[in-house]
Protein backbone atom coordinates (compact mmCIF):
# COMPACT_ATOMS: atom_id res chain seq x y z
CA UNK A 1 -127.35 -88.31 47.91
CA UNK A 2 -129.20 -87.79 44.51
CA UNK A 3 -126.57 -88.52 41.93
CA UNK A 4 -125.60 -87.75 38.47
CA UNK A 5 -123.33 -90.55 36.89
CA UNK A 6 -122.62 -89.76 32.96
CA UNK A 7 -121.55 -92.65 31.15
CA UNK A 8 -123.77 -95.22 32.66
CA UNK A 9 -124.00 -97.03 29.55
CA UNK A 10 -120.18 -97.79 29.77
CA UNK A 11 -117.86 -99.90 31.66
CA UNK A 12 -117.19 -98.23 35.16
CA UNK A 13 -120.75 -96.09 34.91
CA UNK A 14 -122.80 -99.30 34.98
CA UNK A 15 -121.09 -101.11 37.93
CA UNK A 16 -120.62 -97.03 39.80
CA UNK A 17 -124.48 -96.55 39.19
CA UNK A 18 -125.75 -100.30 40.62
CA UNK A 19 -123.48 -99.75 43.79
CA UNK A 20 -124.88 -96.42 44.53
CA UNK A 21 -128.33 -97.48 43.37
CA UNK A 22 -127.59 -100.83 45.96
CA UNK A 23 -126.76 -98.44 48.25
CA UNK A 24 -130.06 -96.65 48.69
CA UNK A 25 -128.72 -93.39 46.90
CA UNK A 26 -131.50 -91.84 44.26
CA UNK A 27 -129.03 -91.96 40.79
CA UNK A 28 -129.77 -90.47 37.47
CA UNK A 29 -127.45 -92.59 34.90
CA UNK A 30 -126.80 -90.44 31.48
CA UNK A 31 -124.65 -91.64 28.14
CA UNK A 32 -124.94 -90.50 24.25
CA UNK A 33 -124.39 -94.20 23.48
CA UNK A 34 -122.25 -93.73 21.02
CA UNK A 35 -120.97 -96.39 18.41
CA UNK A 36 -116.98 -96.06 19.43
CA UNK A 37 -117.51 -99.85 20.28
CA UNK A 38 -120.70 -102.55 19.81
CA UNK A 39 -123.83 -100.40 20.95
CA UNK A 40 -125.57 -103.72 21.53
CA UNK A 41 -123.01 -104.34 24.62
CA UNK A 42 -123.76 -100.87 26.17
CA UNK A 43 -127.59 -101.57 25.80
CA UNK A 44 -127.17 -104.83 27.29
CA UNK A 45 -125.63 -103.09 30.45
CA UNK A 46 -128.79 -100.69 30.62
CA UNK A 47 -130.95 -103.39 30.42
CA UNK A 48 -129.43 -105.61 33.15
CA UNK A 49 -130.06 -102.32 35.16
CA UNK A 50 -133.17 -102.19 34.70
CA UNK A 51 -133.63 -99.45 31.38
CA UNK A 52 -135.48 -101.10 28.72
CA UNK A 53 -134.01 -100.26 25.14
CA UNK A 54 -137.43 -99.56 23.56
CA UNK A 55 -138.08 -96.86 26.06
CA UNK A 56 -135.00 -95.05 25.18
CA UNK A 57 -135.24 -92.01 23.57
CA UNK A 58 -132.70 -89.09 23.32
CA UNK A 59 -133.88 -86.41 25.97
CA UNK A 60 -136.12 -88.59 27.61
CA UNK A 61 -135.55 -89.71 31.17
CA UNK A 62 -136.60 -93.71 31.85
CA UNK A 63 -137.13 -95.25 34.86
CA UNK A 64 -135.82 -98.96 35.96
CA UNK A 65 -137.89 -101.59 36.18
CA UNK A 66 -135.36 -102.93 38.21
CA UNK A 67 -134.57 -100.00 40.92
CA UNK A 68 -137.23 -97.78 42.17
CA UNK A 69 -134.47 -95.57 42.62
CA UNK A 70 -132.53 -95.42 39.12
CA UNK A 71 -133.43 -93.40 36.17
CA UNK A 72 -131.46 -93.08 32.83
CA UNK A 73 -131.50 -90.15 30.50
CA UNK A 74 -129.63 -90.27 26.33
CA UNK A 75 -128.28 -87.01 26.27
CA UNK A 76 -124.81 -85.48 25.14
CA UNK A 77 -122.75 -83.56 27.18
CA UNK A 78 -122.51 -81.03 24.51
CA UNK A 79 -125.96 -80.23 24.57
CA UNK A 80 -125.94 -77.46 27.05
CA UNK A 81 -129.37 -76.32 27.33
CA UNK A 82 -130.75 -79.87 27.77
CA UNK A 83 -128.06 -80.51 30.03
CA UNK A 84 -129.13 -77.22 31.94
CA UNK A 85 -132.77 -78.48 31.61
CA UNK A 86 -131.04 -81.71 33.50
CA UNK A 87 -129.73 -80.38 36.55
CA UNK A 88 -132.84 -77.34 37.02
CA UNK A 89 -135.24 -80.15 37.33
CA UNK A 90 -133.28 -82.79 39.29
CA UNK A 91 -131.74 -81.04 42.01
CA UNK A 92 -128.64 -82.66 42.16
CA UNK A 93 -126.01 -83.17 45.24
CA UNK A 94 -123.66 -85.30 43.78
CA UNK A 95 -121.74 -85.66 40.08
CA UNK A 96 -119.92 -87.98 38.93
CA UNK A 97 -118.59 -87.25 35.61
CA UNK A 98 -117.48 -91.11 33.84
CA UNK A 99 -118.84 -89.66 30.58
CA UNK A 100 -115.97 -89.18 28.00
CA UNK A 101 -114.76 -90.03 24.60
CA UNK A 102 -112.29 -93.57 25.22
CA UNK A 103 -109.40 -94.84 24.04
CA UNK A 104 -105.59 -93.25 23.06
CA UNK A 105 -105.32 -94.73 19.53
CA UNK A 106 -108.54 -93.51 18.53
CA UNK A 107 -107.57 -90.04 19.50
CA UNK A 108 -104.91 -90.08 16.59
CA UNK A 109 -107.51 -91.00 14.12
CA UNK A 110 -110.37 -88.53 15.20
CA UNK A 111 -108.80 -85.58 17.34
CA UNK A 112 -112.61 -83.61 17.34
CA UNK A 113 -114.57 -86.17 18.93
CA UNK A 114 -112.09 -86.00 22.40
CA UNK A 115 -112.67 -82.20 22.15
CA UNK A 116 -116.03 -82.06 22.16
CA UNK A 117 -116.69 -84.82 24.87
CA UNK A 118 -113.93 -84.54 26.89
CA UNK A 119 -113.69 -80.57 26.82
CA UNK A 120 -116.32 -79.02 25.63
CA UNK A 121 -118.54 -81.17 27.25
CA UNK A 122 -116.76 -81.42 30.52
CA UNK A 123 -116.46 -77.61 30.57
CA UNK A 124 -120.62 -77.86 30.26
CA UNK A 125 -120.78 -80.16 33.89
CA UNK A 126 -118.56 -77.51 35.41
CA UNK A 127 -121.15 -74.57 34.76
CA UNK A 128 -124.10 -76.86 35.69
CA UNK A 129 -122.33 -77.78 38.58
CA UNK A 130 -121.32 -74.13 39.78
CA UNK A 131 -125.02 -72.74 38.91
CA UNK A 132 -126.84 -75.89 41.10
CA UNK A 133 -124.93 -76.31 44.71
CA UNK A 134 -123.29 -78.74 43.58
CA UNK A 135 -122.03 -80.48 46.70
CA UNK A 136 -119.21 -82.66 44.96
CA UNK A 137 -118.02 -83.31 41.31
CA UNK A 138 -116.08 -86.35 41.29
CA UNK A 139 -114.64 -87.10 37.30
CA UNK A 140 -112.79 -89.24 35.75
CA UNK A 141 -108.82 -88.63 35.26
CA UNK A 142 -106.78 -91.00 33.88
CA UNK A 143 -103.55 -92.71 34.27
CA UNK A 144 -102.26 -91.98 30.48
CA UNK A 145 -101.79 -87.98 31.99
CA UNK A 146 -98.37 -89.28 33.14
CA UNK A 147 -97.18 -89.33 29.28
CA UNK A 148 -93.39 -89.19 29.11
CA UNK A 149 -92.63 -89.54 32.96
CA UNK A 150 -90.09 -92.09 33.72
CA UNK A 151 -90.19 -92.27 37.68
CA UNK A 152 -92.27 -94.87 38.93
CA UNK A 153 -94.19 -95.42 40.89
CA UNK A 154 -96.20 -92.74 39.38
CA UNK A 155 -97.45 -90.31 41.93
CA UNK A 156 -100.01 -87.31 42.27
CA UNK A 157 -97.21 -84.92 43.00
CA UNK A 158 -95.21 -85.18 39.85
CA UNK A 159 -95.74 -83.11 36.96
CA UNK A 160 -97.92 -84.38 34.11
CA UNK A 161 -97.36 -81.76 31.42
CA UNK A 162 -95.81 -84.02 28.83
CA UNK A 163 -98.64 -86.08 27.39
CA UNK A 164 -98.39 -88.63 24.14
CA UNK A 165 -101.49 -88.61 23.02
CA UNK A 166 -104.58 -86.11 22.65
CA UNK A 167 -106.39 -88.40 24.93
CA UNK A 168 -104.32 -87.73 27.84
CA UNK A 169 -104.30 -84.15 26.82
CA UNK A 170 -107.70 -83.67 27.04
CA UNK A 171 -107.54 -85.22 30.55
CA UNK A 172 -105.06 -83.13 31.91
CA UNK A 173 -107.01 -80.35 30.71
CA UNK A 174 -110.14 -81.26 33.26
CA UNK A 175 -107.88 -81.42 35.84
CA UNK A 176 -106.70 -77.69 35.13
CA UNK A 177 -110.66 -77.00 34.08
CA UNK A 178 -112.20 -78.33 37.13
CA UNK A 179 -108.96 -76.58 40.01
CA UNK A 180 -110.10 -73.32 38.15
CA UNK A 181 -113.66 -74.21 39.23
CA UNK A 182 -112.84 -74.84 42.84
CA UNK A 183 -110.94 -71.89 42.99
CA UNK A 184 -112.88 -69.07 41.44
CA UNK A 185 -116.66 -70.79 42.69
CA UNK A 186 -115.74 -72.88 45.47
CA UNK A 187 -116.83 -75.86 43.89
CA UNK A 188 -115.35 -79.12 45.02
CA UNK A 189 -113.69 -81.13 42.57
CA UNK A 190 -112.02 -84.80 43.11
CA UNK A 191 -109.91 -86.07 39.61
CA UNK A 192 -109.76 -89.75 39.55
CA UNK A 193 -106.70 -90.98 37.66
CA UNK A 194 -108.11 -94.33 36.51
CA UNK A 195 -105.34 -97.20 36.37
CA UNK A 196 -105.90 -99.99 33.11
CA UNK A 197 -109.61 -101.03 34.76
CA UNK A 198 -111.05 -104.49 33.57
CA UNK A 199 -113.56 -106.54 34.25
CA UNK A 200 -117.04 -108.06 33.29
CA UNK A 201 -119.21 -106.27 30.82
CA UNK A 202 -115.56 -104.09 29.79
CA UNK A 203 -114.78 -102.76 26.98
CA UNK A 204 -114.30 -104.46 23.64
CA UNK A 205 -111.57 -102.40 23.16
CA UNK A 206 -109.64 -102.62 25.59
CA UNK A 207 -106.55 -105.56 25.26
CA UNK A 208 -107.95 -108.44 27.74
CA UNK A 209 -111.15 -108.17 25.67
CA UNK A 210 -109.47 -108.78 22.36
CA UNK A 211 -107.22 -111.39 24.06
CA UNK A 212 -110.07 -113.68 25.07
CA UNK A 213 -112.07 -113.34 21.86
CA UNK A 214 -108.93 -113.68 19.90
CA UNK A 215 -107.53 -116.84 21.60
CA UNK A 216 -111.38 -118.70 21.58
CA UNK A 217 -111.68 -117.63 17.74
CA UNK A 218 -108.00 -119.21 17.02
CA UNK A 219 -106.48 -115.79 16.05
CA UNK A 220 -103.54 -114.64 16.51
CA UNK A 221 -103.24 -111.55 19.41
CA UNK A 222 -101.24 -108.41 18.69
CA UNK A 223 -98.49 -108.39 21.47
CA UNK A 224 -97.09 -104.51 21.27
CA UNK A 225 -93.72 -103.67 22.22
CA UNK A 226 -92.57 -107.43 21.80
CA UNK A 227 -94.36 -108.30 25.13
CA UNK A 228 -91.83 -105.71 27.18
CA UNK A 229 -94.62 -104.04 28.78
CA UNK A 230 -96.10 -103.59 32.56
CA UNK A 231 -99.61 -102.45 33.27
CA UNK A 232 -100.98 -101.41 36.62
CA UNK A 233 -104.05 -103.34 36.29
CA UNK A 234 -107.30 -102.71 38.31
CA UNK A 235 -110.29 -104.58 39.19
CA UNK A 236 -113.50 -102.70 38.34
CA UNK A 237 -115.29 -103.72 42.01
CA UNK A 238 -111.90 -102.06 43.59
CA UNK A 239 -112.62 -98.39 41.33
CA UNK A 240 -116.12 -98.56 42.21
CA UNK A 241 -115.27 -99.09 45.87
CA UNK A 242 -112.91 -95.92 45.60
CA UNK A 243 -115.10 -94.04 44.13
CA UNK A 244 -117.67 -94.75 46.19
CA UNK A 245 -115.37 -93.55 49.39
CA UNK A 246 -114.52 -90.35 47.35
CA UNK A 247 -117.51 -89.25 46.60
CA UNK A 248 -118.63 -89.30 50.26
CA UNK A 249 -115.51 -86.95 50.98
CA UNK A 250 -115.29 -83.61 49.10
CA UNK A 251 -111.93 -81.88 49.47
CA UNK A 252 -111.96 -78.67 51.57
CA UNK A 253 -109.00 -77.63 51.06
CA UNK A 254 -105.17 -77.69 52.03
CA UNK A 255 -104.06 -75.48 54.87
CA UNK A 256 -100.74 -76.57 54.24
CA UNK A 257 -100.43 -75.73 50.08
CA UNK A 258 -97.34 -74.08 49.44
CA UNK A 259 -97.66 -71.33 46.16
CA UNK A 260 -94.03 -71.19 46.26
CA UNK A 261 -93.53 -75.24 46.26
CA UNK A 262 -96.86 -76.22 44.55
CA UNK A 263 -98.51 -79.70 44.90
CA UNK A 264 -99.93 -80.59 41.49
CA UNK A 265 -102.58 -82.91 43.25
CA UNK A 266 -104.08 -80.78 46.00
CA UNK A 267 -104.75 -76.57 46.38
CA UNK A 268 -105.88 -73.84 48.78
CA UNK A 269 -109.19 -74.41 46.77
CA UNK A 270 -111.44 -77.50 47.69
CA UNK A 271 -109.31 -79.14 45.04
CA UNK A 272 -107.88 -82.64 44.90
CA UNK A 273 -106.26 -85.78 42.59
CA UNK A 274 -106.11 -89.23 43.47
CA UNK A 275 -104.39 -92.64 41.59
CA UNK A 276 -106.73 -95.79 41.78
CA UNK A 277 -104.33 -98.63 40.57
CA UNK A 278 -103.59 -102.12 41.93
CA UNK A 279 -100.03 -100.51 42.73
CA UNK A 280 -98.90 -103.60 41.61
CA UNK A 281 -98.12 -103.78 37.88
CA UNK A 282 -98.07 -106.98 36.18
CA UNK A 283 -95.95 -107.97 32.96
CA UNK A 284 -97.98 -108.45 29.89
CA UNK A 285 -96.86 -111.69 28.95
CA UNK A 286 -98.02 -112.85 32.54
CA UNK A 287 -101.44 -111.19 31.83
CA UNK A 288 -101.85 -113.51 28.69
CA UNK A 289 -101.02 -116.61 30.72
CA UNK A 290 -103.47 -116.20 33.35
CA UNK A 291 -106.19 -114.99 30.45
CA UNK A 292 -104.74 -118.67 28.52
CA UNK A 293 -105.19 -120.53 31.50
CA UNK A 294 -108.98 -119.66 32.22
CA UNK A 295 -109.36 -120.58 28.71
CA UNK A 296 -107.72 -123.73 28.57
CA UNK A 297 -106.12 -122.58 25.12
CA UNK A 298 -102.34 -121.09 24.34
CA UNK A 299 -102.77 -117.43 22.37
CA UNK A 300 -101.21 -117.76 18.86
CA UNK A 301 -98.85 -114.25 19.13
CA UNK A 302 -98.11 -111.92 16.81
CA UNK A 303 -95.03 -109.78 18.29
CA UNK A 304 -95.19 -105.93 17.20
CA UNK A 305 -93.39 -102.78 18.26
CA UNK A 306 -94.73 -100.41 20.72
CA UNK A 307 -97.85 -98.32 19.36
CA UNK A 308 -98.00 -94.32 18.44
CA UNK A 309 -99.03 -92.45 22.53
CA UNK A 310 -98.75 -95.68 24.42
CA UNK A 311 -95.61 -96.02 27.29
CA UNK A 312 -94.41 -99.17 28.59
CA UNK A 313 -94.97 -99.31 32.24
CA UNK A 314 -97.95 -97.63 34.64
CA UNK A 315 -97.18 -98.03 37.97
CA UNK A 316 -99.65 -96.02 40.19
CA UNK A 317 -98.59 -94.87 43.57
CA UNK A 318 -101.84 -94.95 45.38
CA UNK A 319 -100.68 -93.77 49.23
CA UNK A 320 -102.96 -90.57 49.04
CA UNK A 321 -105.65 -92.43 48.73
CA UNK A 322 -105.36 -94.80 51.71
CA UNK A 323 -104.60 -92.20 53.72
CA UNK A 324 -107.76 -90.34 52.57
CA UNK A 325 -110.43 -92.96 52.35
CA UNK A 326 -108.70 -95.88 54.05
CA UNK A 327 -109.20 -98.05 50.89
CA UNK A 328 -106.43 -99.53 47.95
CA UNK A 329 -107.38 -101.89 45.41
CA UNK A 330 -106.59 -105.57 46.20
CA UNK A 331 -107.87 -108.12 43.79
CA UNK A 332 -105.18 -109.82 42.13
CA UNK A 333 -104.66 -110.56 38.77
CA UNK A 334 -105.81 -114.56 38.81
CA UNK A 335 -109.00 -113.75 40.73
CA UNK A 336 -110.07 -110.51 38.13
CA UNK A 337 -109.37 -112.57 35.03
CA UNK A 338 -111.42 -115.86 36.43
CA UNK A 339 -114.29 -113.16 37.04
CA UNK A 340 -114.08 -111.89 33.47
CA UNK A 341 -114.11 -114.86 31.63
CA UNK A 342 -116.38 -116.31 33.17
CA UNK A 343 -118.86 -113.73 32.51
CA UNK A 344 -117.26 -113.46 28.76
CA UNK A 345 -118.29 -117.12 28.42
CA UNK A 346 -121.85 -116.31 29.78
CA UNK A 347 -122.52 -113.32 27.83
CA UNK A 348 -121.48 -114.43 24.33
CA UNK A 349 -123.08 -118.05 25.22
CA UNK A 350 -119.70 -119.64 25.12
């Protein structure tokens, strides 16, 4: 395959592009590298692949030094003629679309940014993809599309039309986008919904992140909801594995889709939705004792309600995609965490 993964200078595009890269598959890695979090962090994760930072340039593609086979281009999904430019010259098979603006607070604070990336620029792929032959667009979903649902475990078949946050609005809406693609062009489209991924070189952002730096710094963590929360969390090696199978597999279409009894996750179109959790959720305030353990330190907590488009419990139900790729997520908890910090400790020179 020769690949297109956007948001290689993020969390789950780095460790996507190295496996495919590892795998012998030609990749081209894109990202704006925007400042939403440290931009030192996401050009440390270019360079361990290989992309030097004084070679980057917006618009220019850079080769590894690392992987004959891995190239890495600054561009912004919004930018459709250089995107155009993009897929003319490279020939593509394969997208995987990781790319998107992060994070459900943030989307309360600054609505336009989650248009632009994760609409207007996701609309852009879909055009590139149905002008090149596109083979398979695989993107990025996301868990937080289940909203105000109250039936766990959370499932591909239920209805997702009551988000709580722009976020998971914009999410839902490249799920419509992209079954609107597959069934006026053909085009096959997987959605990933993405289930609370961590790991090493994560996000800053994101709450095991803030617990370890906040527990080594002797600061108190935020603990929302009073602690009364469940997350459904999933081992970056285990997405990247999933993905992997995916992306090997484009739907062709269900035989068996009813128009009168609707499945929201597959279509008559070469359409189709999959959950990649740990389908085991784990309370919060075990999370922070397995994070306080590998530290050897007890979290000082401060104990605050539940935050503005955030639910209590994810829970994904992940039987579709066993049945389609043979493959669910299995590291536990203890084993993720003892993987993280141990890299945290590396990277900051702890």
């Amino acid at each position: 395959m020769k690949v297109l993964v956007t948001g290689t200078a993020g969390f789950i595009g780095f460790h996507l592009a190295n496996r495919l890269v590892a795998d012998g598959h030609e990749v081209v890695g894109l990202d704006s590298i925007n400042n939403y979090y440290d931009v030192s962090l996401k050009i440390s994760r270019l360079e361990e692949a290989g992309i030097a930072r004084n070679r980057i340039a917006y618009r220019e593609l850079v080769s590894s030094s690392k992987h004959a086979n891995y190239y890495f281009v600054q561009l912004k999904l919004e930018d459709l003629a250089s995107l155009q430019e993009l897929f003319q010259e490279h020939q593509f098979t394969h997208v995987v679309n990781l790319a998107a603006q992060a994070g459900v607070r943030y989307s309360l604070k600054n609505p336009s940014a989650y248009l632009q990336s994760n609409v207007v620029g996701f609309a852009n792929l879909l055009e590139c993809c149905r002008h090149n032959q596109i083979q398979h667009f695989v993107y990025a979903s996301s868990s937080s599309v289940y909203g105000m649902n109250k039936k766990i475990p959370f499932s591909t078949s239920d209805n997702v039309d009551h988000p709580v946050s722009l976020y998971a609005a914009t999410k839902k809406s490249n799920e419509l986008m992209a079954h609107t693609y597959s069934h006026l062009f053909a085009l096959p489209t997987t959605g990933l919904r993405f289930f609370t991924v961590y790991g090493p070189w994560g996000r800053p952002d994101m709450a095991y992140f803030l617990f370890a730096k906040a527990i080594l710094n002797n600061e108190p963590i935020k603990v929302f909801n009073y602690g009364e929360m469940q997350r459904d969390f999933t081992f970056v090696d285990d997405i990247v594995e999933s993905v992997t199978r995916v992306l090997a597999r484009p739907p062709e279409g269900n035989d068996e889709w009813s128009a009168i009894a609707p499945d929201p996750s597959s279509s008559s179109a070469p359409y189709k939705v999959f959950n990649i959790g740990n389908n085991q959720p784990v309370d919060l305030m075990h999370f922070i004792r397995v994070i306080e353990q590998e530290l050897g330190k007890e979290a000082k907590k401060e104990m605050l309600p539940i935050q503005a488009g955030d639910v209590p419990t994810t829970f994904a139900d992940v039987s579709d995609l066993i049945d389609a790729v043979d493959y669910k997520p299995k590291t536990t908890i203890e084993e993720g965490i003892r993987v993280f910090i141990n890299w945290y400790k590396a990277y900051y020179g702890i």
